[in-house]
N, C-alpha and C. Protein backbone atom coordinates (compact mmCIF):
# COMPACT_ATOMS: atom_id res chain seq x y z
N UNK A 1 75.01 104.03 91.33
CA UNK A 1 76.35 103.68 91.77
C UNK A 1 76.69 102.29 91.23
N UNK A 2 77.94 102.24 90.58
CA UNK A 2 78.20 100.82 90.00
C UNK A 2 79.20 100.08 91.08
N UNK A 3 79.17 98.82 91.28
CA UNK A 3 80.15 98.28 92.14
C UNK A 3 81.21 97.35 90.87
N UNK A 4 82.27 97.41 91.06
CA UNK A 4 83.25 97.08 89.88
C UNK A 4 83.57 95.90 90.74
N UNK A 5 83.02 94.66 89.79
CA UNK A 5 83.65 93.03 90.30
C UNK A 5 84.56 92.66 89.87
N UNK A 6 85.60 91.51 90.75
CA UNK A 6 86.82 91.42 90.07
C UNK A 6 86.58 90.69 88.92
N UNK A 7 85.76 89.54 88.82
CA UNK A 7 85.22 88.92 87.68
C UNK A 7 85.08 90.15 86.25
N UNK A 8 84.31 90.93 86.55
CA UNK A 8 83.96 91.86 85.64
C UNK A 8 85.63 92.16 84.72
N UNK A 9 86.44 92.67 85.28
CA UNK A 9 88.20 93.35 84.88
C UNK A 9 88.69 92.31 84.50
N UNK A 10 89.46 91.72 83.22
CA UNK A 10 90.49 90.51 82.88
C UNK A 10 91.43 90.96 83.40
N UNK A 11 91.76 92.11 83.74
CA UNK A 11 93.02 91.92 83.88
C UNK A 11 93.29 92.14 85.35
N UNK A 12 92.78 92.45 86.36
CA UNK A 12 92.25 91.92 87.71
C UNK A 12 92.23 90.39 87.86
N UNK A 13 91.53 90.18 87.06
CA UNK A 13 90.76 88.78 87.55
C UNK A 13 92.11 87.68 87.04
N UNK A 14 92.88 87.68 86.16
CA UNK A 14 94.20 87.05 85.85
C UNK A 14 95.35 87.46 86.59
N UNK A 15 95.63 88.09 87.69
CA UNK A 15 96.46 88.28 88.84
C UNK A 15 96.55 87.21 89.22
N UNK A 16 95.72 86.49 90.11
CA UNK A 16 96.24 85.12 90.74
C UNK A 16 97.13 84.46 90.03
N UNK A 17 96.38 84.31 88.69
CA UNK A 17 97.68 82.97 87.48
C UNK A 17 98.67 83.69 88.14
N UNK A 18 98.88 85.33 87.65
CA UNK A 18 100.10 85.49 87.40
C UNK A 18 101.28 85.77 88.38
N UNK A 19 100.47 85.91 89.56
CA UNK A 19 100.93 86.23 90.59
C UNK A 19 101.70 85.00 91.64
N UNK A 20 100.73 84.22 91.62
CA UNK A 20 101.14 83.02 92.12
C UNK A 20 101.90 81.90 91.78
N UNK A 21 103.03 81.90 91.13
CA UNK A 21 103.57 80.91 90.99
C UNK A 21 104.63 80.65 91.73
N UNK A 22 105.59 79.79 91.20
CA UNK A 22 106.33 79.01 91.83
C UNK A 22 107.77 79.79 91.55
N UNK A 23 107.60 80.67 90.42
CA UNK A 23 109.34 81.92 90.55
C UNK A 23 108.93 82.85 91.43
N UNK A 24 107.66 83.28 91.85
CA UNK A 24 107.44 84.55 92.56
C UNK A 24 107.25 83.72 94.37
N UNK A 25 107.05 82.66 94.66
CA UNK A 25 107.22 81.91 95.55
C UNK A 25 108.85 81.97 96.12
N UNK A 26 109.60 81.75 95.48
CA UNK A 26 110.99 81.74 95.34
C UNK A 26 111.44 83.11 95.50
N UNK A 27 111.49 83.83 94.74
CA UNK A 27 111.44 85.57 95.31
C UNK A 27 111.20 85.61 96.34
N UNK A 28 109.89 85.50 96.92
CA UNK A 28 109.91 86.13 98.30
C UNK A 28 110.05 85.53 99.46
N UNK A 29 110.50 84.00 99.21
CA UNK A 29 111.61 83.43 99.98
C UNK A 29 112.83 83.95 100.26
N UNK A 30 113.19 84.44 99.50
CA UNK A 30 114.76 84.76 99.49
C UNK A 30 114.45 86.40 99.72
N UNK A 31 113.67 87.22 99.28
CA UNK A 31 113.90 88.37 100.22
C UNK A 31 113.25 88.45 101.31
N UNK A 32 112.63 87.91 101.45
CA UNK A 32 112.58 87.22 103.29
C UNK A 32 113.57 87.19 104.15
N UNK A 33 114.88 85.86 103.20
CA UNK A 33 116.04 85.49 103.71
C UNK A 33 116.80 86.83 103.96
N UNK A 34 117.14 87.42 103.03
CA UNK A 34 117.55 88.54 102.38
C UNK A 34 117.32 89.49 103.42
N UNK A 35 116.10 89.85 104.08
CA UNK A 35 116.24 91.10 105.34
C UNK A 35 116.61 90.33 106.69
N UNK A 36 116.68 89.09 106.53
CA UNK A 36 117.68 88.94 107.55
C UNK A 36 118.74 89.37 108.13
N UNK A 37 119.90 89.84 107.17
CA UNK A 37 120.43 90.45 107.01
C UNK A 37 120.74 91.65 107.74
N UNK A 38 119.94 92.45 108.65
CA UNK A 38 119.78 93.59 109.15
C UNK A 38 119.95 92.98 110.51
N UNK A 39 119.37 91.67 111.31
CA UNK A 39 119.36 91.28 112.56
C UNK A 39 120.80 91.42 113.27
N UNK A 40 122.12 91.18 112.45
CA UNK A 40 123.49 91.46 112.99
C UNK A 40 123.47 92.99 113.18
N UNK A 41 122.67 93.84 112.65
CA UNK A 41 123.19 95.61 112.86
C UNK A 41 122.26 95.57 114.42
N UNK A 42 120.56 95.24 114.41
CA UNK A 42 120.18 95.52 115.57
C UNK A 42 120.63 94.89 116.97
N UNK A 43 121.33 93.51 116.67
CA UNK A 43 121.77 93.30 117.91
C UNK A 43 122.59 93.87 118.04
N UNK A 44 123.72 94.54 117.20
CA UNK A 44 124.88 94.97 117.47
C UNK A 44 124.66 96.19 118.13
N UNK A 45 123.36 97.15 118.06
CA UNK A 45 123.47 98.41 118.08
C UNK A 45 122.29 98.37 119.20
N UNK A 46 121.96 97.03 119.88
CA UNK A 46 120.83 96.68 120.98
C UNK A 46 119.40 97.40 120.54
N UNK A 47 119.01 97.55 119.45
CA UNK A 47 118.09 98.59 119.02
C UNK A 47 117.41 97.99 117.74
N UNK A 48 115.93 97.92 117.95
CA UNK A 48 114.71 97.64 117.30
C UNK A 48 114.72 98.25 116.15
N UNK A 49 114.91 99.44 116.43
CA UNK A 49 114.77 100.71 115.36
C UNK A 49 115.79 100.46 114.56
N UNK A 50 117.05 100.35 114.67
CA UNK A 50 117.98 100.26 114.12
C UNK A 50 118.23 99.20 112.99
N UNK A 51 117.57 97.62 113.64
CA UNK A 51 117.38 96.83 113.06
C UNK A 51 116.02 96.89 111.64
N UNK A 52 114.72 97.46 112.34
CA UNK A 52 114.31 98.03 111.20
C UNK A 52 114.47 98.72 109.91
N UNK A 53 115.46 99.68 110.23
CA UNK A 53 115.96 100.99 109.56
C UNK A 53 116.98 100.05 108.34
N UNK A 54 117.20 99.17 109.05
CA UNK A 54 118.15 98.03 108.36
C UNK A 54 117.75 97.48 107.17
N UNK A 55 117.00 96.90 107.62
CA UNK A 55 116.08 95.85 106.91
C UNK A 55 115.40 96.64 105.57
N UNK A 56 115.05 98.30 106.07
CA UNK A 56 114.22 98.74 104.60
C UNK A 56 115.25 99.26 103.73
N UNK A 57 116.58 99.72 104.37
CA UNK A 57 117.56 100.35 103.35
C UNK A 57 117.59 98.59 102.46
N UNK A 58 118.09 97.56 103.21
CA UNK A 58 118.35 96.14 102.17
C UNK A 58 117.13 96.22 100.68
N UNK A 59 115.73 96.33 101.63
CA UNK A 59 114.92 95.73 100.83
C UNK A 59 114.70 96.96 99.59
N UNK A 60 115.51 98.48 99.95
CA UNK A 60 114.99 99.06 99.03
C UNK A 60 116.21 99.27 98.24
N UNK A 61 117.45 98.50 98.87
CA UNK A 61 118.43 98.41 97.93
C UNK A 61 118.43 97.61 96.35
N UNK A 62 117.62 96.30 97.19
CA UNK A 62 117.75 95.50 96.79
C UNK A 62 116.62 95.26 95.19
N UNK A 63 115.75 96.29 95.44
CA UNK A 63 114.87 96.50 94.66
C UNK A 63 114.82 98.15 92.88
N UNK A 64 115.70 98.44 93.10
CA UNK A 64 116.22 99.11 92.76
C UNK A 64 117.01 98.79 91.15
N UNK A 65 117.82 99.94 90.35
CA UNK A 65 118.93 99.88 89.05
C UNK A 65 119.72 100.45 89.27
N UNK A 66 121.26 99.42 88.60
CA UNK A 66 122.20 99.88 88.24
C UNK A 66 122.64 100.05 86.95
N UNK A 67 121.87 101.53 86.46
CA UNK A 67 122.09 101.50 85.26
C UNK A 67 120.78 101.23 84.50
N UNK A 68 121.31 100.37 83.59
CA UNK A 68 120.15 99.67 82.91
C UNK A 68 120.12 98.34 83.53
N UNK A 69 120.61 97.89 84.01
CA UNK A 69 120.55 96.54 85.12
C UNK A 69 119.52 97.00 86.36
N UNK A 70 118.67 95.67 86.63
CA UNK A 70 117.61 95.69 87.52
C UNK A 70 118.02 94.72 88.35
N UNK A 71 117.52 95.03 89.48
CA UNK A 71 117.75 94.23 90.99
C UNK A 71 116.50 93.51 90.96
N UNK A 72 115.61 94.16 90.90
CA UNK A 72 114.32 93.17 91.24
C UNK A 72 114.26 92.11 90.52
N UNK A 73 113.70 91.10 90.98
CA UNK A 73 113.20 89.42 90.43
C UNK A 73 114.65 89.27 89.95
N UNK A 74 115.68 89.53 90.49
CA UNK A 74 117.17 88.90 90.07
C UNK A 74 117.49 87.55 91.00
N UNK A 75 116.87 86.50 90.45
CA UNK A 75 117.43 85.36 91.18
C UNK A 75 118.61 84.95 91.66
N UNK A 76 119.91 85.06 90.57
CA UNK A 76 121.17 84.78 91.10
C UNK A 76 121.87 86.76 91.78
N UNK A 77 121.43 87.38 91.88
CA UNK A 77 121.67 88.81 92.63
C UNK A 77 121.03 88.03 94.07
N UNK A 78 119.81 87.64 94.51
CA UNK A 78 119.21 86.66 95.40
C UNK A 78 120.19 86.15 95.95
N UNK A 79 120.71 85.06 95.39
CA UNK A 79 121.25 84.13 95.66
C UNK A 79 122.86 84.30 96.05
N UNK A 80 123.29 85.34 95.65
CA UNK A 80 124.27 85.57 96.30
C UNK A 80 123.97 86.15 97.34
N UNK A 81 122.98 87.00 97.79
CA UNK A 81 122.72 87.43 99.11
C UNK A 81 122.32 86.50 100.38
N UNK A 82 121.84 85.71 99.87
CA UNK A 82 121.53 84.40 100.37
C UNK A 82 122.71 83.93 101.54
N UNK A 83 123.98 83.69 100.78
CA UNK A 83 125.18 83.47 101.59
C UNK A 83 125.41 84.11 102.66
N UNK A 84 125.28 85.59 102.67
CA UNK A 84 126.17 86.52 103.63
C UNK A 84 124.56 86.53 105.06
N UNK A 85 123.03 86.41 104.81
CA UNK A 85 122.13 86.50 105.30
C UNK A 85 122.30 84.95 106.44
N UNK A 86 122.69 84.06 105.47
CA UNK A 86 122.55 82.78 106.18
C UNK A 86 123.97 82.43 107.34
N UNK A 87 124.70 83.66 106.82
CA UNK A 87 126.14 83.90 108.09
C UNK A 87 125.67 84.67 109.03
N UNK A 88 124.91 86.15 108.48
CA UNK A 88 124.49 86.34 109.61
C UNK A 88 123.25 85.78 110.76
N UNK A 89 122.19 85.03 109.97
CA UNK A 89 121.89 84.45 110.96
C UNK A 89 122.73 83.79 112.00
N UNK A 90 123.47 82.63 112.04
CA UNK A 90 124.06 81.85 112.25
C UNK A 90 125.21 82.51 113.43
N UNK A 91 125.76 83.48 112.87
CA UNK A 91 126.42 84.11 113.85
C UNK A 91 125.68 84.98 114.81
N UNK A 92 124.25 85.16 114.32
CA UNK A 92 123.66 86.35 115.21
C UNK A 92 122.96 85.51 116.57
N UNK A 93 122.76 83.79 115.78
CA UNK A 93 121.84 83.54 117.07
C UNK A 93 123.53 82.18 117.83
N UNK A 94 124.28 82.22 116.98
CA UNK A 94 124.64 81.10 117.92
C UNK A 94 125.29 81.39 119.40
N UNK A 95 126.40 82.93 119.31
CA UNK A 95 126.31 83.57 120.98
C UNK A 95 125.08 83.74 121.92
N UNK A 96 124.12 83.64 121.27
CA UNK A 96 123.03 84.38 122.11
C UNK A 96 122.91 83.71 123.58
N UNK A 97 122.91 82.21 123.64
CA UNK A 97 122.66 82.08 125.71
C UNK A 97 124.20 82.89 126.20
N UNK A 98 125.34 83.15 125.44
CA UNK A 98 126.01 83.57 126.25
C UNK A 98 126.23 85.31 126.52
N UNK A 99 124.95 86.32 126.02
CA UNK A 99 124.89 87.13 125.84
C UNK A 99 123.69 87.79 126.28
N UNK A 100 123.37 88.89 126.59
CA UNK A 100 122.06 89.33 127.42
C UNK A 100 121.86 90.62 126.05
N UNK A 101 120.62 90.08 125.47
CA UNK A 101 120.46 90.32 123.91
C UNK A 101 119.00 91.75 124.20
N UNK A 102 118.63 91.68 125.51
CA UNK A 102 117.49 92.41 125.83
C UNK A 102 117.87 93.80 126.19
């Protein structure tokens, strides 16, 4: 029985470089930000599920082609989402003491 080390595979073992930097840092900041986005449907609809259900249609929207145009690693596609995520936060938590959110 052979055990396969990551050392052993280059191209395994060069994931970290490539994986870790500072544009793919940035990516998943912003689709982070980005399923925010869904928190205005679950409070609206008082429902967990709903808010979930939310969040994966965004992230699998968001990951996706139009066309020959790609969504993924689209920084300024990001960045405009950015705007409408950072409203809905903002509007989702600033009623909240005057609202029974449970």
């Amino acid at each position: 029985m052979n055990i396969l080390l990551i050392e052993d595979d280059p191209e395994i073992s060069s994931m970290p470089e490539t994986f870790l930097t500072t544009e793919n840092y940035i990516i998943t900041a912003a689709m982070v930000s980005i399923s925010f986005l869904a928190l205005p449907v679950g409070l609206h609809l008082k429902s967990s599920k709903a808010a979930i259900i939310a969040g994966l249609i965004i992230v699998f929207g968001t990951q996706g082609n139009l066309g020959s145009y790609t969504l993924m690693y689209n920084l300024p596609f990001y960045g405009v989402l950015l705007v409408p995520a950072f409203a809905a936060i903002v509007l989702s938590v600033y009623p909240v003491e005057k609202k029974d959110v449970a």
